[in-house]
PDB file of N, CA and C in Angstrom:
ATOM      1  N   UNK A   1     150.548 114.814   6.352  1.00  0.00           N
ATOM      2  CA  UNK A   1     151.741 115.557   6.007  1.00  0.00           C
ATOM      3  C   UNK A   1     151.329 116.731   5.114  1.00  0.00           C
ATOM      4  N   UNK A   2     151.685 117.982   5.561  1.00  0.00           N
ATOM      5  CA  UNK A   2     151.376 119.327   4.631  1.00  0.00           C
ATOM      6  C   UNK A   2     152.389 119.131   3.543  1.00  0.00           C
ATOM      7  N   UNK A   3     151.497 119.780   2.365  1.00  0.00           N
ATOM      8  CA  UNK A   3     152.796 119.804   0.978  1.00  0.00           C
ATOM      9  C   UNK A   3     152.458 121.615   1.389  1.00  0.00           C
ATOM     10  N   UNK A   4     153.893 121.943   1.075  1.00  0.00           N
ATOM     11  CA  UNK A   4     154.405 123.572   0.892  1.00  0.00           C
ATOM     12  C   UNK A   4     154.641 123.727  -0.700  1.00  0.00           C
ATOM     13  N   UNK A   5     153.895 125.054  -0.902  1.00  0.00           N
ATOM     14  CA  UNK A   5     154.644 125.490  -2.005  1.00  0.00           C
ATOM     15  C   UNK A   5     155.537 126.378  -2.294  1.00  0.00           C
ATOM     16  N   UNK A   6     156.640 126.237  -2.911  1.00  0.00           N
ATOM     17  CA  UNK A   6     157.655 126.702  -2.690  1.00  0.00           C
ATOM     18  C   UNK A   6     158.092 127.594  -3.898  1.00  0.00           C
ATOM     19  N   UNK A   7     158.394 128.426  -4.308  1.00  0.00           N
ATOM     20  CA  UNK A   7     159.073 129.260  -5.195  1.00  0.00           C
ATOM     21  C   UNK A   7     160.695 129.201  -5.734  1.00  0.00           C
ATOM     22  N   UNK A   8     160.959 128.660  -6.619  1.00  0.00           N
ATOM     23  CA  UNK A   8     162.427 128.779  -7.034  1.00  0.00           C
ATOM     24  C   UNK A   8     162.712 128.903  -8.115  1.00  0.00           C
ATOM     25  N   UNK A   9     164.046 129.341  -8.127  1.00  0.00           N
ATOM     26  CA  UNK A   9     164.556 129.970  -9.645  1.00  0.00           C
ATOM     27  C   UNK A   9     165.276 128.787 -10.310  1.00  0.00           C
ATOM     28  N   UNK A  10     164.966 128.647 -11.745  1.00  0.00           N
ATOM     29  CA  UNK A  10     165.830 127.062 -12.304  1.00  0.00           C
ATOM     30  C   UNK A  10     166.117 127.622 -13.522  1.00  0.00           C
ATOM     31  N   UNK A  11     167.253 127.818 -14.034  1.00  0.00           N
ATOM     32  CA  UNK A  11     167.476 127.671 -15.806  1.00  0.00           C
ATOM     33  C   UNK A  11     167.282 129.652 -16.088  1.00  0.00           C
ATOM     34  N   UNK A  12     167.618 130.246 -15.039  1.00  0.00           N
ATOM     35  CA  UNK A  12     166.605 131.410 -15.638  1.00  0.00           C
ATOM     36  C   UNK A  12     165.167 131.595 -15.373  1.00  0.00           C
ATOM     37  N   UNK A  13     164.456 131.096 -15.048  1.00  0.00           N
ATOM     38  CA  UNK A  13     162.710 131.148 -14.687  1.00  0.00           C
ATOM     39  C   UNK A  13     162.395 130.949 -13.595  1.00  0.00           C
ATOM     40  N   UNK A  14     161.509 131.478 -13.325  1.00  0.00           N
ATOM     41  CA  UNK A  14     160.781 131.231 -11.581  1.00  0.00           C
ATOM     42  C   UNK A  14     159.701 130.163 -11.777  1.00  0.00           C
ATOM     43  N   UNK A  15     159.763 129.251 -11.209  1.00  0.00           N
ATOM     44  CA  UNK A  15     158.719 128.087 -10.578  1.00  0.00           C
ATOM     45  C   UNK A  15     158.228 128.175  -9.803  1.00  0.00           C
ATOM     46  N   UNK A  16     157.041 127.261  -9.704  1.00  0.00           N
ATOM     47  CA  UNK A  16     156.728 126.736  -8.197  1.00  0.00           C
ATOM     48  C   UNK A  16     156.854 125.244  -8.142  1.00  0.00           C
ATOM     49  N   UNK A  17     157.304 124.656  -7.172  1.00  0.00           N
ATOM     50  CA  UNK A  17     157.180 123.139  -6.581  1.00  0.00           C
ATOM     51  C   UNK A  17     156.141 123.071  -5.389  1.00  0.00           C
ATOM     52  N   UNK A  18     155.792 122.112  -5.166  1.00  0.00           N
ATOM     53  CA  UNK A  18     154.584 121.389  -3.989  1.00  0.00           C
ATOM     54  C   UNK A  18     155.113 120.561  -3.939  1.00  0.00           C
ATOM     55  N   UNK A  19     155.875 120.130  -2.417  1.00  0.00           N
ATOM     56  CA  UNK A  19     156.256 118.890  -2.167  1.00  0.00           C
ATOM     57  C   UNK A  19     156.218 118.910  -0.686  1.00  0.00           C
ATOM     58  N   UNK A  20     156.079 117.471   0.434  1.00  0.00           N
ATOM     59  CA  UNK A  20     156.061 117.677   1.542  1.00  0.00           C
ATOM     60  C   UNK A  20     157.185 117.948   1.931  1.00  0.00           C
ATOM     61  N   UNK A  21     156.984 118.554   3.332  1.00  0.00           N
ATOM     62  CA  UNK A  21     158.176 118.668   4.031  1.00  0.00           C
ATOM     63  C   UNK A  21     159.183 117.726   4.189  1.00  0.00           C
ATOM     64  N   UNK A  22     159.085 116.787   3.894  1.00  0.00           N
ATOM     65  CA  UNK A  22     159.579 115.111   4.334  1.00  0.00           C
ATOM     66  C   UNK A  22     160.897 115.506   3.235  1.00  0.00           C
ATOM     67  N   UNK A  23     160.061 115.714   1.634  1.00  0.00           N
ATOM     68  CA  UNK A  23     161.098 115.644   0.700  1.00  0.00           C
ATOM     69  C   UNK A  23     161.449 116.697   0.065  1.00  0.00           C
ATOM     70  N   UNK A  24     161.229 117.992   0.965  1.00  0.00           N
ATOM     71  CA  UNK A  24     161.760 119.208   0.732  1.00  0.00           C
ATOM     72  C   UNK A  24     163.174 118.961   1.698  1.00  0.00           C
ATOM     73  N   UNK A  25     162.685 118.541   2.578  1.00  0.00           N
ATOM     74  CA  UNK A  25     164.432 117.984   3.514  1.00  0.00           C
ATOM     75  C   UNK A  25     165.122 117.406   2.960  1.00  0.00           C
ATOM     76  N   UNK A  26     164.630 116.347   2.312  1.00  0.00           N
ATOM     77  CA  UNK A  26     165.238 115.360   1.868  1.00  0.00           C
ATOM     78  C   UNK A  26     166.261 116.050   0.373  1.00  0.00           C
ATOM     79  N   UNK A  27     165.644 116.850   0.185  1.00  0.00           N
ATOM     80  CA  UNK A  27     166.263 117.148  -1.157  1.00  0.00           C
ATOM     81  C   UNK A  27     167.381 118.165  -0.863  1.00  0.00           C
ATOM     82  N   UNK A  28     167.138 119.155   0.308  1.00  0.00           N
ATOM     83  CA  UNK A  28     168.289 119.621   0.847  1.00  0.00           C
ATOM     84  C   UNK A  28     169.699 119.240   1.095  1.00  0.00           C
ATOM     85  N   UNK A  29     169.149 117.924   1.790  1.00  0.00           N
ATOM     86  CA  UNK A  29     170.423 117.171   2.797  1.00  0.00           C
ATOM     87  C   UNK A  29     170.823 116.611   1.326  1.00  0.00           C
ATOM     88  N   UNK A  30     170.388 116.372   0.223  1.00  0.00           N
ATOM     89  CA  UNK A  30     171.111 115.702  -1.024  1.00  0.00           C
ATOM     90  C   UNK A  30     171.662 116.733  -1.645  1.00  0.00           C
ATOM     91  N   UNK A  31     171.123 118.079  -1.566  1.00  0.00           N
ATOM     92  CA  UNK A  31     171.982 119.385  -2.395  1.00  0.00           C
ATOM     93  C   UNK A  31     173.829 119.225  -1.400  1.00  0.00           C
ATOM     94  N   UNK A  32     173.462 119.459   0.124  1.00  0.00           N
ATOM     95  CA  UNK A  32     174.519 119.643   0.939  1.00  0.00           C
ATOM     96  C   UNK A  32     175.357 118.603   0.761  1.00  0.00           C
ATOM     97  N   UNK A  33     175.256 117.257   0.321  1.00  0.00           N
ATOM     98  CA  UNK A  33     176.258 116.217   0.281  1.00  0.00           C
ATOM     99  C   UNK A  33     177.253 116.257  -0.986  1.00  0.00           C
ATOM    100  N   UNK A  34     176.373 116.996  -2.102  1.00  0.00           N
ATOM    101  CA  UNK A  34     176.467 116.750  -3.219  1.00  0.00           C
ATOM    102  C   UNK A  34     177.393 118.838  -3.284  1.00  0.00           C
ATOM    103  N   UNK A  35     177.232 119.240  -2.407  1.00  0.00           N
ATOM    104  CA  UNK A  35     177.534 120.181  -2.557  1.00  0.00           C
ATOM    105  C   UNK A  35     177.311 121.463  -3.387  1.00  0.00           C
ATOM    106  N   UNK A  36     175.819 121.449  -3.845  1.00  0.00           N
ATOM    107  CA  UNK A  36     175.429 122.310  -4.744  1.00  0.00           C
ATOM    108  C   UNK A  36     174.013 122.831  -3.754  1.00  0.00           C
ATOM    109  N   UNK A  37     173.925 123.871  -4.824  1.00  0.00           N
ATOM    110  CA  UNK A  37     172.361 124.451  -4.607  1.00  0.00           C
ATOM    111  C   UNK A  37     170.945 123.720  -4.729  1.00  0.00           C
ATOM    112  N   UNK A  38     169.959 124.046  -4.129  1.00  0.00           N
ATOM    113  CA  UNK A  38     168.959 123.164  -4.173  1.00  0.00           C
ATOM    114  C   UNK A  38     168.731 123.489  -5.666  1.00  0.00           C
ATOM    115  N   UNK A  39     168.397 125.421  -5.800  1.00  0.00           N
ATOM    116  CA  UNK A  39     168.186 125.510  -7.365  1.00  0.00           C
ATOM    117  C   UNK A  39     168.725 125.174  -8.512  1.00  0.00           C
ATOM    118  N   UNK A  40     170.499 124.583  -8.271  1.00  0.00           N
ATOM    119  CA  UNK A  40     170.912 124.017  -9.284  1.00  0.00           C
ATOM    120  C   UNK A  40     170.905 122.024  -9.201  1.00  0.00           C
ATOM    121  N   UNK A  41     170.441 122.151  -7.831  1.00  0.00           N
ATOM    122  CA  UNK A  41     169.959 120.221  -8.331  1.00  0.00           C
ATOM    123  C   UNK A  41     168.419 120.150  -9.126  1.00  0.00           C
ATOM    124  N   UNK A  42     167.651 121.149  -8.223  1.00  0.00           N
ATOM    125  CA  UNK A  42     166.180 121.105  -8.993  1.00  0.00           C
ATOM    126  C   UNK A  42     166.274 121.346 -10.882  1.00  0.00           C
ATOM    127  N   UNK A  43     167.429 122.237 -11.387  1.00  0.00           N
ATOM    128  CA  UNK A  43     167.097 122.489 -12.162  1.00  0.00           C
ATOM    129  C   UNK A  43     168.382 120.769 -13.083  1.00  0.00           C
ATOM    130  N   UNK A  44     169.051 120.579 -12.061  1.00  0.00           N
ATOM    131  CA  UNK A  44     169.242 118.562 -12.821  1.00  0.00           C
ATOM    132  C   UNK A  44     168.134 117.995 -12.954  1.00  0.00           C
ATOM    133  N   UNK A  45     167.575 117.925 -11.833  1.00  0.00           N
ATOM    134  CA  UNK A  45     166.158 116.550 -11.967  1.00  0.00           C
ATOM    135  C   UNK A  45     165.251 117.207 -13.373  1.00  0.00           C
ATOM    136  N   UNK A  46     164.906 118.557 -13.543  1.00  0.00           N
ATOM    137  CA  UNK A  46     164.131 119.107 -13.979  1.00  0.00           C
ATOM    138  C   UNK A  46     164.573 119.237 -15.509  1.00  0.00           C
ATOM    139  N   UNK A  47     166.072 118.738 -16.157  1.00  0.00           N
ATOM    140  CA  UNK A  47     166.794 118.418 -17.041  1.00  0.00           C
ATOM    141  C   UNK A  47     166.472 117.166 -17.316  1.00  0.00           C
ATOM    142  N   UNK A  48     166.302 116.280 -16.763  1.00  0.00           N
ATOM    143  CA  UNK A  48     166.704 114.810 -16.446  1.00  0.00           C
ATOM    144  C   UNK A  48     165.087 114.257 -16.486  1.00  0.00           C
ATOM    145  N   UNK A  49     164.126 114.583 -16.295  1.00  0.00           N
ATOM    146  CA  UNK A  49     162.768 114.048 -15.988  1.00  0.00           C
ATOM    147  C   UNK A  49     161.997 113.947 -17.119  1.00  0.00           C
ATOM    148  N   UNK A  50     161.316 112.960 -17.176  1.00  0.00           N
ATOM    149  CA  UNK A  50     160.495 112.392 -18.395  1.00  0.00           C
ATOM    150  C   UNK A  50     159.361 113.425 -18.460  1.00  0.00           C
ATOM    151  N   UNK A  51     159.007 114.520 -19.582  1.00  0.00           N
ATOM    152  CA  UNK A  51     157.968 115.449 -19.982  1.00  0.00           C
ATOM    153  C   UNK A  51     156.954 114.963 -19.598  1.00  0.00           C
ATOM    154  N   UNK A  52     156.567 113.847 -19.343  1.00  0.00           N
ATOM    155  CA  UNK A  52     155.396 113.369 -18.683  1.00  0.00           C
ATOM    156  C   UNK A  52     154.882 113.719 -17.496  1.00  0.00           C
ATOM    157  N   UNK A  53     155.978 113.545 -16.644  1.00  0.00           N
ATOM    158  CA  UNK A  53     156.178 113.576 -15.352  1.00  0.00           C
ATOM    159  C   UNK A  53     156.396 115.070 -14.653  1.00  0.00           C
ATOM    160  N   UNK A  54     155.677 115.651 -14.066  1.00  0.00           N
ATOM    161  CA  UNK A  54     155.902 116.919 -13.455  1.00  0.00           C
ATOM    162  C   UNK A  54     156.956 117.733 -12.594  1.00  0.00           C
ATOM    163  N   UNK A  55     157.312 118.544 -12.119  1.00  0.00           N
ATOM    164  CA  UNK A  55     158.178 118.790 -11.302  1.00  0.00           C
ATOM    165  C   UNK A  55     158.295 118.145 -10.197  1.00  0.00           C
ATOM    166  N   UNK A  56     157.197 118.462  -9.799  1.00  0.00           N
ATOM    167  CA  UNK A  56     156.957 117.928  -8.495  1.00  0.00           C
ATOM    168  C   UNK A  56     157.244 116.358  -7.926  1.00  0.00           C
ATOM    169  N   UNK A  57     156.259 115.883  -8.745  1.00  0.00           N
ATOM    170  CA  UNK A  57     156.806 114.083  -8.492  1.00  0.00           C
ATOM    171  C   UNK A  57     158.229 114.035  -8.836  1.00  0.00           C
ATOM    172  N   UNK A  58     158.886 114.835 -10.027  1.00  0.00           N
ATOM    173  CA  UNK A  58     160.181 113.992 -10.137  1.00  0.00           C
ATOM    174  C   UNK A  58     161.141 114.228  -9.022  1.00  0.00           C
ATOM    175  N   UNK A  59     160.803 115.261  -8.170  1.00  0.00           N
ATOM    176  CA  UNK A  59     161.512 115.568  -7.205  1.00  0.00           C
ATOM    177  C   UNK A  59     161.576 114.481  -6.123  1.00  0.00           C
ATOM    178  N   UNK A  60     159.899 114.561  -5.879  1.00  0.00           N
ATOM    179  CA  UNK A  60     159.734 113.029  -4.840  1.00  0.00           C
ATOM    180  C   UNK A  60     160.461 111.938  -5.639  1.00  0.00           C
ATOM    181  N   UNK A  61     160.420 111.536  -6.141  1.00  0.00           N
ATOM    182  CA  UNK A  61     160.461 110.171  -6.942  1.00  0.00           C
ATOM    183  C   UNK A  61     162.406 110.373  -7.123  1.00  0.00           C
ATOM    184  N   UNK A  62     163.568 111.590  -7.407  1.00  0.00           N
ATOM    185  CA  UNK A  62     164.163 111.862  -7.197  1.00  0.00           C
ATOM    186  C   UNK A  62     165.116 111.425  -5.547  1.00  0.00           C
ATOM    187  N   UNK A  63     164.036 112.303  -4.728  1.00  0.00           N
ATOM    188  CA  UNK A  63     164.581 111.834  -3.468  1.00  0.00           C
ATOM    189  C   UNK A  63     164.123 110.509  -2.809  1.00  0.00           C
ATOM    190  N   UNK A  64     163.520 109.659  -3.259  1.00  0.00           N
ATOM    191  CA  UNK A  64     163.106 108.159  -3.026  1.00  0.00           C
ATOM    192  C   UNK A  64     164.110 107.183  -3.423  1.00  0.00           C
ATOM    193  N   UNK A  65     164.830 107.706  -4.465  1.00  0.00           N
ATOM    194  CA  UNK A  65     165.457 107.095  -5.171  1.00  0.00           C
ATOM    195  C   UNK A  65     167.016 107.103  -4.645  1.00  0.00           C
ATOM    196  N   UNK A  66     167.194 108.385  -3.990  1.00  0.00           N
ATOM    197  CA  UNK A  66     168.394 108.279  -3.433  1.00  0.00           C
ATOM    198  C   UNK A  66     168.650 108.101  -2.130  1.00  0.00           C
ATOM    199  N   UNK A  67     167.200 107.604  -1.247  1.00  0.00           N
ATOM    200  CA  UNK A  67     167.053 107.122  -0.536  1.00  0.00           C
ATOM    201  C   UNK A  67     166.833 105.496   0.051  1.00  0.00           C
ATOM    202  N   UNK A  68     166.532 104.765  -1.256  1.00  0.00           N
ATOM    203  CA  UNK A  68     166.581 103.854  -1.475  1.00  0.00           C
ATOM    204  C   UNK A  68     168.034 103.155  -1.964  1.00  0.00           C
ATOM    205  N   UNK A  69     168.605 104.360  -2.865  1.00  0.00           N
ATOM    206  CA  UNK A  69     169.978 103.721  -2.680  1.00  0.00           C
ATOM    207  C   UNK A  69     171.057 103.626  -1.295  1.00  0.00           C
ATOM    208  N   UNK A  70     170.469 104.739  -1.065  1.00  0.00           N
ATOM    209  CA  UNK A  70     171.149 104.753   0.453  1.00  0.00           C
ATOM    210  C   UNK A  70     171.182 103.418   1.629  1.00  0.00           C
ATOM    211  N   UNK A  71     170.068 103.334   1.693  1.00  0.00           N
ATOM    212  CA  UNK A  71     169.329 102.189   2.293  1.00  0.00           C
ATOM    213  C   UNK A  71     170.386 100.937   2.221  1.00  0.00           C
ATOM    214  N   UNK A  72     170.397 100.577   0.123  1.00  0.00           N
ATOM    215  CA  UNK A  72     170.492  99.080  -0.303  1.00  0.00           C
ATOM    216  C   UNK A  72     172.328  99.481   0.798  1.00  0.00           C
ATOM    217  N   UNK A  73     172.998 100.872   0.049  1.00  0.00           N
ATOM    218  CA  UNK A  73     174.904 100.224   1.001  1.00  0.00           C
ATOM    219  C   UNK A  73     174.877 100.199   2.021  1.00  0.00           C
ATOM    220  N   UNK A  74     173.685 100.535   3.011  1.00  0.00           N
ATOM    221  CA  UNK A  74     174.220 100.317   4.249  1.00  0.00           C
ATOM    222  C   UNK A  74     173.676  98.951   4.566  1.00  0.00           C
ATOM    223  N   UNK A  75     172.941  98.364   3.888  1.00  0.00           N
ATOM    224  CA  UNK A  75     172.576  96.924   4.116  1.00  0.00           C
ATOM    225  C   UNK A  75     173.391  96.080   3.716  1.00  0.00           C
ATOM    226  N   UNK A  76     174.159  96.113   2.683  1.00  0.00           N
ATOM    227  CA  UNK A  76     175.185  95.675   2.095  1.00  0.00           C
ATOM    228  C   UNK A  76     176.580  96.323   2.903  1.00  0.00           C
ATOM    229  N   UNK A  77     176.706  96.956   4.230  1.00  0.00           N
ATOM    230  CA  UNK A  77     177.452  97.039   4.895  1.00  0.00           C
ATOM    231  C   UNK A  77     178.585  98.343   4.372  1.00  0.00           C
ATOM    232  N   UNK A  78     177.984  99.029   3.295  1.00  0.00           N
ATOM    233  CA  UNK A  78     178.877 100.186   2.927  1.00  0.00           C
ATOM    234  C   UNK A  78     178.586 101.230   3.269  1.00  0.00           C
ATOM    235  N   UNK A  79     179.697 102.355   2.985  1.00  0.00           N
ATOM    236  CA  UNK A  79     179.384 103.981   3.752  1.00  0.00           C
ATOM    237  C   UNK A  79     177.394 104.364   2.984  1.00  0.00           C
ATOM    238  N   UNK A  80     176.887 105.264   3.995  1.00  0.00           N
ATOM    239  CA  UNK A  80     175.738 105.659   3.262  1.00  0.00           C
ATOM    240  C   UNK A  80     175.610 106.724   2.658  1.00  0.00           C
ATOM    241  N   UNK A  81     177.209 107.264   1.989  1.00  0.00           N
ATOM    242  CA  UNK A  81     177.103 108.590   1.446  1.00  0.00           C
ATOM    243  C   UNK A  81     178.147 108.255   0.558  1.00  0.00           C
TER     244      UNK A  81
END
């Protein structure tokens, strides 16, 4: 799987992220549900993420997470959104 690097604006500042394509999608289809911008969810996670932890992973680790929740309601027989 290629990681892309990507350029975006968060908070006022230009970044870069490296993430695969897998969870550059993934983070899309969670901006569109959620109804916001990718640059204003990146710049939640990027609020929200332990200083330890880089952009990048928290993004993966971000979209794992809401993929995994996804997962548990539809196993538990509820909507997956």
């Amino acid at each position: 799987m290629t990681i892309v690097k990507r350029s975006i604006s968060i908070s006022g500042h230009s970044t870069s992220i490296s993430v695969e394509e897998a969870f550059w999608n993934g983070l899309r289809d969670i901006a569109e549900r959620q109804e916001t911008s990718i640059a204003r969810l990146v710049a939640a996670i990027d609020a929200e993420r332990d200083t330890q932890t880089n952009l990048s992973s928290a993004i993966r680790l971000f979209v794992f997470d809401d993929a995994l929740r996804r997962a548990e309601r539809i196993e538990d027989g509820g909507p997956s959104d």
